[in-house]
C-alpha atoms as a PDB file:
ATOM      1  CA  UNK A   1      12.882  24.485-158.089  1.00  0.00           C
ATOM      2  CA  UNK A   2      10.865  27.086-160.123  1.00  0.00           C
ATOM      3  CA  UNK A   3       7.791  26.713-158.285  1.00  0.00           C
ATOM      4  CA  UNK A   4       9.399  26.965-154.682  1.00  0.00           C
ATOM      5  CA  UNK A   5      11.293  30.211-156.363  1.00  0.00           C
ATOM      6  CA  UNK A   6       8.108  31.704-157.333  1.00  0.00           C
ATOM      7  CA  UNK A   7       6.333  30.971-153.611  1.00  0.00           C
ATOM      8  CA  UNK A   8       9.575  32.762-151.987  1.00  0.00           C
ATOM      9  CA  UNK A   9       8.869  35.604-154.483  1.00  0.00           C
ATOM     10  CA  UNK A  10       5.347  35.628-153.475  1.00  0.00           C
ATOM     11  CA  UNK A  11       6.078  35.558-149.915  1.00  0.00           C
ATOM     12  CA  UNK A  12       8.155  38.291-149.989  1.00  0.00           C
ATOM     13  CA  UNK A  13       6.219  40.535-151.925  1.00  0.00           C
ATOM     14  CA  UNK A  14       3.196  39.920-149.591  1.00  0.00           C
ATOM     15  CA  UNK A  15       5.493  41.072-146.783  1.00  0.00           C
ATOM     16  CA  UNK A  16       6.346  44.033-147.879  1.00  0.00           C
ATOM     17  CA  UNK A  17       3.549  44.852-149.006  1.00  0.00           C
ATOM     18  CA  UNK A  18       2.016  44.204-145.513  1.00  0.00           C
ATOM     19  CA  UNK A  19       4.648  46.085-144.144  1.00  0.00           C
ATOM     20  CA  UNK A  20       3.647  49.621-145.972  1.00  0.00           C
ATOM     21  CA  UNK A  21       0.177  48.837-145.342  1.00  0.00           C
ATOM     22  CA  UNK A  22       0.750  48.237-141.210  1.00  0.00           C
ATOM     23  CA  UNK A  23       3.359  51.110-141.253  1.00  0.00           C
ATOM     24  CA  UNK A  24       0.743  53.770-142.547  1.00  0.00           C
ATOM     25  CA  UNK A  25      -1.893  52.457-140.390  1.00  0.00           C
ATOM     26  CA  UNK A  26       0.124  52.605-137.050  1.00  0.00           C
ATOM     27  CA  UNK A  27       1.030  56.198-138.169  1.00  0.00           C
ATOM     28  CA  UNK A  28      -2.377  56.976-138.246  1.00  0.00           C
ATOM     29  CA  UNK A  29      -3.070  55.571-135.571  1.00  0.00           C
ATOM     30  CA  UNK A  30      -0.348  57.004-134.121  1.00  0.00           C
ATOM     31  CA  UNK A  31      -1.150  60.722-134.990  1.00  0.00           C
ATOM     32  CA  UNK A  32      -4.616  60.035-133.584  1.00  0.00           C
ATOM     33  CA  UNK A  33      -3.360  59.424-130.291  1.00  0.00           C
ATOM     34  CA  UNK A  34      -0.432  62.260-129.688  1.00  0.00           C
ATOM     35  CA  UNK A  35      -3.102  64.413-131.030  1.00  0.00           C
ATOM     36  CA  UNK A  36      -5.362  63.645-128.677  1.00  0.00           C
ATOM     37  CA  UNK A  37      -2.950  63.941-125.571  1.00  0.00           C
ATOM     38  CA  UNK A  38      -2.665  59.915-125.415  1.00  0.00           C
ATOM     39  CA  UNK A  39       1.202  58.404-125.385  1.00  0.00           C
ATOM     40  CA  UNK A  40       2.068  57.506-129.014  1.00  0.00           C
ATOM     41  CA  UNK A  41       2.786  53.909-130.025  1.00  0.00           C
ATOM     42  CA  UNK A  42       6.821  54.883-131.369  1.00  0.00           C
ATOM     43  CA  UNK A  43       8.061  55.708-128.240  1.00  0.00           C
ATOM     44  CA  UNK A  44      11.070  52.660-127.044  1.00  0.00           C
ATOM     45  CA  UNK A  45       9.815  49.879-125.586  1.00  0.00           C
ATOM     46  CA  UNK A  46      11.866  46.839-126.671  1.00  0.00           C
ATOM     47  CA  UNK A  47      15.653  47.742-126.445  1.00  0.00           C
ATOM     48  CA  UNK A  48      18.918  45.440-126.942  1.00  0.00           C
ATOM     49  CA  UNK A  49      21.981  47.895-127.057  1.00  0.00           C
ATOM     50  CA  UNK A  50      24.234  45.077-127.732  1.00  0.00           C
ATOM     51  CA  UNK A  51      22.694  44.212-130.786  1.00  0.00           C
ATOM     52  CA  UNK A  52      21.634  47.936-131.654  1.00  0.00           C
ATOM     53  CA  UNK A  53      18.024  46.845-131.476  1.00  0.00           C
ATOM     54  CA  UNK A  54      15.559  49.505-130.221  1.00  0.00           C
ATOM     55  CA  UNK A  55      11.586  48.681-130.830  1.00  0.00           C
ATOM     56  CA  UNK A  56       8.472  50.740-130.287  1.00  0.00           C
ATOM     57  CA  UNK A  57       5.323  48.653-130.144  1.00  0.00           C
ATOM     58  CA  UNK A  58       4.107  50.128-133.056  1.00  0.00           C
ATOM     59  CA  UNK A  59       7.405  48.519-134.787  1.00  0.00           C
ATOM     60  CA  UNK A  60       6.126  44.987-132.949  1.00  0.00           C
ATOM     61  CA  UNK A  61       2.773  45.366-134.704  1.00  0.00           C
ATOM     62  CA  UNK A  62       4.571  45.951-138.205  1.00  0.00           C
ATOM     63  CA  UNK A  63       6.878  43.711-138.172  1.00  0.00           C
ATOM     64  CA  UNK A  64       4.688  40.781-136.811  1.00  0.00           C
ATOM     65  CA  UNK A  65       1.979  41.042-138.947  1.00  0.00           C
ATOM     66  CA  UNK A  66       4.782  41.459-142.083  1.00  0.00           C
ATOM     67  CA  UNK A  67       6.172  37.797-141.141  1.00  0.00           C
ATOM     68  CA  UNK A  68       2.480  36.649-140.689  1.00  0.00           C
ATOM     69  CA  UNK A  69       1.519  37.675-144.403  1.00  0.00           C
ATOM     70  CA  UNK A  70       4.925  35.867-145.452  1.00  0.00           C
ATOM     71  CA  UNK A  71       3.849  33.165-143.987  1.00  0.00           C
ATOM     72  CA  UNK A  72       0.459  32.807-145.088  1.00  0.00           C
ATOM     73  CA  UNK A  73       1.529  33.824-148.803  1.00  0.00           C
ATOM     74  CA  UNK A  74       4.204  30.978-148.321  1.00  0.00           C
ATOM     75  CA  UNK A  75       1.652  28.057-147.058  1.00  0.00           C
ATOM     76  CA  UNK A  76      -0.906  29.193-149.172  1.00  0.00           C
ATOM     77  CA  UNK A  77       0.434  28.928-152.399  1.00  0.00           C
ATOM     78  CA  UNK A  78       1.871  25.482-151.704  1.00  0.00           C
ATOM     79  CA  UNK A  79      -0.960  24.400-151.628  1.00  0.00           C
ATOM     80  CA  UNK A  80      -2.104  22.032-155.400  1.00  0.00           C
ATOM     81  CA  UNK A  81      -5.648  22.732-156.706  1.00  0.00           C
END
């Protein structure tokens, strides 16, 4: 129980972690463009009004790479050495 406690723990702090990390970068990347006279990556692209969901890609890129640093974290450090 402890162990699978402290791999949740790890997981989660990888994705957020990620999740700064990715956020900063597509802002930069971000500023790079609109300054350049290139459409930005925050603009709506993904939209479910039912559900009050309204993505940009750059929010795609975020969040996916978040759950894919969970996930690693979380197979990773099951495994035994």
């Amino acid at each position: 129980m402890r162990r699978t406690l402290l791999r949740l723990l790890l997981s989660i702090v990888a994705g957020a972690v990620v999740a700064v990390l990715s956020a900063l970068a597509v802002t930069l990347i971000n500023l790079y463009l609109v300054g350049h006279g290139y459409a930005g990556l925050l603009r709506e692209s993904i939209s479910w009004p039912a559900a009050g969901v309204h993505l940009s890609p750059g929010d795609v890129v975020m969040l996916s790479l978040s759950l894919l640093a969970a996930g690693v974290a979380w197979i990773l450090s099951g495994r035994r050495s």
